[in-house]
Protein backbone atom coordinates (compact mmCIF):
# COMPACT_ATOMS: atom_id res chain seq x y z
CA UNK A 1 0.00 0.00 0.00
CA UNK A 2 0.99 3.44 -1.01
CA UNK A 3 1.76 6.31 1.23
CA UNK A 4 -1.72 8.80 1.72
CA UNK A 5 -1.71 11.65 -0.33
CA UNK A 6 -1.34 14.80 2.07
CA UNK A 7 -3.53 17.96 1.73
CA UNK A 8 -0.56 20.21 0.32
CA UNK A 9 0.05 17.42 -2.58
CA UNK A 10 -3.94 17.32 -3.08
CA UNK A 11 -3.85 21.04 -3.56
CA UNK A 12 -0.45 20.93 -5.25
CA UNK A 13 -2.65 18.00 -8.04
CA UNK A 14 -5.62 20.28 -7.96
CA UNK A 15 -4.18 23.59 -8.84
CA UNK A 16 -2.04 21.63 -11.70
CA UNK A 17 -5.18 20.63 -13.22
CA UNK A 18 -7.06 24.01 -12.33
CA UNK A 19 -3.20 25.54 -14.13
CA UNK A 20 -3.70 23.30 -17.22
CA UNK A 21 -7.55 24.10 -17.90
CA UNK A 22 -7.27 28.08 -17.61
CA UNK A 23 -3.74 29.03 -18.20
CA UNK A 24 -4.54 29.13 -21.91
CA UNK A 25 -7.62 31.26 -21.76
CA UNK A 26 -6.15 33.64 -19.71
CA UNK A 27 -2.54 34.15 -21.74
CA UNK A 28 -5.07 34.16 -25.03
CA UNK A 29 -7.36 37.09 -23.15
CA UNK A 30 -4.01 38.76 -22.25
CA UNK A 31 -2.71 38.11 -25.74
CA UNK A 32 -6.18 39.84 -27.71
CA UNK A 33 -5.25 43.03 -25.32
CA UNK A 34 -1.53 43.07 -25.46
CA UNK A 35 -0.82 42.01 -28.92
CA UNK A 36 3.06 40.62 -27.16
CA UNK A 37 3.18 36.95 -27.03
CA UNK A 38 5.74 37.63 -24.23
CA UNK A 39 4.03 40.63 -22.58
CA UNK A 40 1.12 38.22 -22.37
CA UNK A 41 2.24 35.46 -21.14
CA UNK A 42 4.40 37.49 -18.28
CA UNK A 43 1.00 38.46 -17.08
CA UNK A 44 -0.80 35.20 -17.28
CA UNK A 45 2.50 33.99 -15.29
CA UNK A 46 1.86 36.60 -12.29
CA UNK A 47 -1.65 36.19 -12.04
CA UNK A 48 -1.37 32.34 -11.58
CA UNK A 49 1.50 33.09 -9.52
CA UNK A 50 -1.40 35.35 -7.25
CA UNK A 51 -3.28 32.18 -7.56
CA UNK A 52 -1.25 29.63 -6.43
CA UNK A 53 -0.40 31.87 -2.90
CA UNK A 54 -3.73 31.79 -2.37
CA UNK A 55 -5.67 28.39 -2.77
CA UNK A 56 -8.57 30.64 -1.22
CA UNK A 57 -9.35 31.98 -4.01
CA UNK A 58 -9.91 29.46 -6.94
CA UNK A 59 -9.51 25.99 -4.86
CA UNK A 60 -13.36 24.23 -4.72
CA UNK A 61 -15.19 27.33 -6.62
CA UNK A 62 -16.68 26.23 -9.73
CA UNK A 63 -17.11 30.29 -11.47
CA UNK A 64 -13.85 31.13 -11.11
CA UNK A 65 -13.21 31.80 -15.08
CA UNK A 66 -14.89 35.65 -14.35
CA UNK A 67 -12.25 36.00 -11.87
CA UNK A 68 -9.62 35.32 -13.21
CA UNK A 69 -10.28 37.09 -16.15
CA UNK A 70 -10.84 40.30 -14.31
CA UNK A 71 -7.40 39.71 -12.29
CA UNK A 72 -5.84 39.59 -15.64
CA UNK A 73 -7.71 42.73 -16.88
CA UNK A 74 -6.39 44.21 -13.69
CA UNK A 75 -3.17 43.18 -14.35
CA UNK A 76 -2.90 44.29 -18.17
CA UNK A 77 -4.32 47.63 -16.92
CA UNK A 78 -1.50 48.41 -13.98
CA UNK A 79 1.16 46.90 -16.62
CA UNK A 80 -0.17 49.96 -19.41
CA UNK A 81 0.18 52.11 -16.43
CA UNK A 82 3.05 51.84 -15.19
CA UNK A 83 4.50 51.17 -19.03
CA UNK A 84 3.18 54.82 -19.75
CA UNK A 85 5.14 56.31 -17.00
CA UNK A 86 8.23 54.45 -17.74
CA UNK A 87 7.78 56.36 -21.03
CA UNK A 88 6.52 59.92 -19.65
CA UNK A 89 9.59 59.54 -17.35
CA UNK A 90 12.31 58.73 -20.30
CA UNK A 91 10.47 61.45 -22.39
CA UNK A 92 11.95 63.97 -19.72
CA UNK A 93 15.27 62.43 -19.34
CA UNK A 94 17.94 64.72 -21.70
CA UNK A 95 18.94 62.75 -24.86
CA UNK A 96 22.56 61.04 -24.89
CA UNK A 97 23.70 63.45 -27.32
CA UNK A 98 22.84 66.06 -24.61
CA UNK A 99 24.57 64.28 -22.03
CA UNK A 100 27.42 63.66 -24.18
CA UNK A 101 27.72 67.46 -25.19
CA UNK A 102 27.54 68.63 -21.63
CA UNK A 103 30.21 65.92 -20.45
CA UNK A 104 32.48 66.81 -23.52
CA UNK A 105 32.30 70.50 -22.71
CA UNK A 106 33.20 69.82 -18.88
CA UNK A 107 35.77 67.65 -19.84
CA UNK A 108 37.70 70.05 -22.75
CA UNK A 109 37.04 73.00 -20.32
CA UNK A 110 38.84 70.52 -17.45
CA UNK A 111 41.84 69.78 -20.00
CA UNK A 112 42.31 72.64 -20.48
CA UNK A 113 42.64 74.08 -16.69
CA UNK A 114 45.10 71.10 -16.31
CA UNK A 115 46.91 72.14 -19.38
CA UNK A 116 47.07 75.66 -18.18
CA UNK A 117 48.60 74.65 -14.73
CA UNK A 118 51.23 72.06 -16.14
CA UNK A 119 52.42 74.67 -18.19
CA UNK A 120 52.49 77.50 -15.39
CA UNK A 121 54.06 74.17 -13.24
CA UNK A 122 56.89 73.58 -16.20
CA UNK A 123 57.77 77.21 -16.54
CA UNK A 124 58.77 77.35 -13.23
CA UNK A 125 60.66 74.42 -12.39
CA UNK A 126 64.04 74.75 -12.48
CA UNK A 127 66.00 75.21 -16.39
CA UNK A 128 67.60 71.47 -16.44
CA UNK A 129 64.76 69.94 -15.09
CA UNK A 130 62.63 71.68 -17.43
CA UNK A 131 64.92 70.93 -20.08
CA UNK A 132 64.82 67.53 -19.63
CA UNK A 133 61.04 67.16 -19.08
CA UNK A 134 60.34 68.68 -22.54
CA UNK A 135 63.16 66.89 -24.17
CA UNK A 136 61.34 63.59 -22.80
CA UNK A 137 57.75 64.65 -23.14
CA UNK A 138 57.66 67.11 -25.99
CA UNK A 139 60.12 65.39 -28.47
CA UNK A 140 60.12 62.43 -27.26
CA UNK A 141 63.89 61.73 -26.33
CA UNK A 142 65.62 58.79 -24.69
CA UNK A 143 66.99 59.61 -21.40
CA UNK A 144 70.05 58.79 -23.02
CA UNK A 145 69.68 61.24 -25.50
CA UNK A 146 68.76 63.78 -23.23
CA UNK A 147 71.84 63.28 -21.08
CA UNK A 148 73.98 63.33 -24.55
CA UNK A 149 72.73 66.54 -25.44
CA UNK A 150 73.09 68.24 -21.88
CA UNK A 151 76.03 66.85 -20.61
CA UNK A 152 74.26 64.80 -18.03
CA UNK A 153 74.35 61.69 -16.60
CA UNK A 154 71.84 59.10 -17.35
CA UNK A 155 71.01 59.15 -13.76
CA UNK A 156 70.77 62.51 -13.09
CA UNK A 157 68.33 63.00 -15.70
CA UNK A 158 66.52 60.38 -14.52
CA UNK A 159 66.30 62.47 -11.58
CA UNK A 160 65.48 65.30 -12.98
CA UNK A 161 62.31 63.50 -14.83
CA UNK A 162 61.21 61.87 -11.72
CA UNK A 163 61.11 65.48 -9.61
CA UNK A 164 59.33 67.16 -12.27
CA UNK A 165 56.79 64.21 -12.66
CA UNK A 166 55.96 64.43 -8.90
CA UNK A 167 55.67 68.49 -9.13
CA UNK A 168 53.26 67.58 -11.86
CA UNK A 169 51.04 65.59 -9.80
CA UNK A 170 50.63 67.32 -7.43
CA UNK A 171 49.42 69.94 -9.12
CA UNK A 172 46.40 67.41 -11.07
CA UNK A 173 45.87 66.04 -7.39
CA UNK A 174 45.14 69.25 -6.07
CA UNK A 175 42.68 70.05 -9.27
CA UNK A 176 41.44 66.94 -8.33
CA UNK A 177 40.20 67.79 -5.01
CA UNK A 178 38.86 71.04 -5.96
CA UNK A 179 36.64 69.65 -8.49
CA UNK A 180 35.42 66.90 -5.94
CA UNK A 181 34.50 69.90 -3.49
CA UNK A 182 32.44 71.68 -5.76
């Protein structure tokens, strides 16, 4: 002898069934409003989702094809609703090429404060350092190069590079921070 059915796999049976007979009707309603096979069936989904939390409603009630019907109206109507806001709200959102515009603006008008400052920053640094950054930067030299056609050392222009790199930074940190603050 088998084990005894309990009640939650006798409801579990009964709402398959109840599933099976009305899903159909009620993604077809959905469908005739909708006019999305996927929109439809999303909503036919969630209302038998509803269902299923609560056996009160449809378990042992023999008219429940009215109901159901009217939950998915209910459903299709909040779903327009809240799909015409969606749209009122992107209406009011600026375009990308707005955003764009704006963000390339702010960022030439940031390059060039930061150009502005590194160039106030290389004027005055010392004349071998500053030598030896726009050697490096500017035209592209080797360090090797650079010490060939100053009389340097390898090392000391090295040295050179390295101090005015760290001037330079500081300087973009402390842009940085400002524009944070504001």
């Amino acid at each position: 002898m088998g084990k005894p059915i309990t009640d939650s796999e006798l409801l579990s049976q009964e709402f398959e069934s109840f599933f099976q007979l009305n899903f159909p009707k009620a993604k077809a309603f959905a469908l005739k409003i909708l006019k999305s096979e996927e929109d439809a069936e999303d909503i036919a989904q969630d209302v038998f989702v509803k269902l299923w939390e609560h056996p009160e409603i449809w378990h042992e009630k023999e008219h429940i094809d009215g109901y159901v019907f009217m939950m998915i109206k209910n459903h299709i109507l909040n779903f327009l609703k809240r799909k015409k806001y969606r749209q009122n709200y992107q209406e009011t959102l600026p375009s990308p090429e707005t955003l764009k515009t704006d963000f390339d603006i702010h960022e030439q008008m940031y390059a060039k404060e930061l150009a502005l400052l590194a160039k106030v920053v290389i004027n005055q640094m010392p004349e071998r350092r500053k030598e030896c950054y726009l050697l490096s930067h500017i035209q592209e030299k080797s360090n090797a190069e650079i010490a060939s056609m100053l009389g340097l050392s390898v090392r000391t222009v090295e040295r050179h590079l390295y101090l005015a790199l760290s001037e330079l930074k500081k300087i973009i940190y402390l842009l940085f921070f400002f524009n944070l603050i504001e």
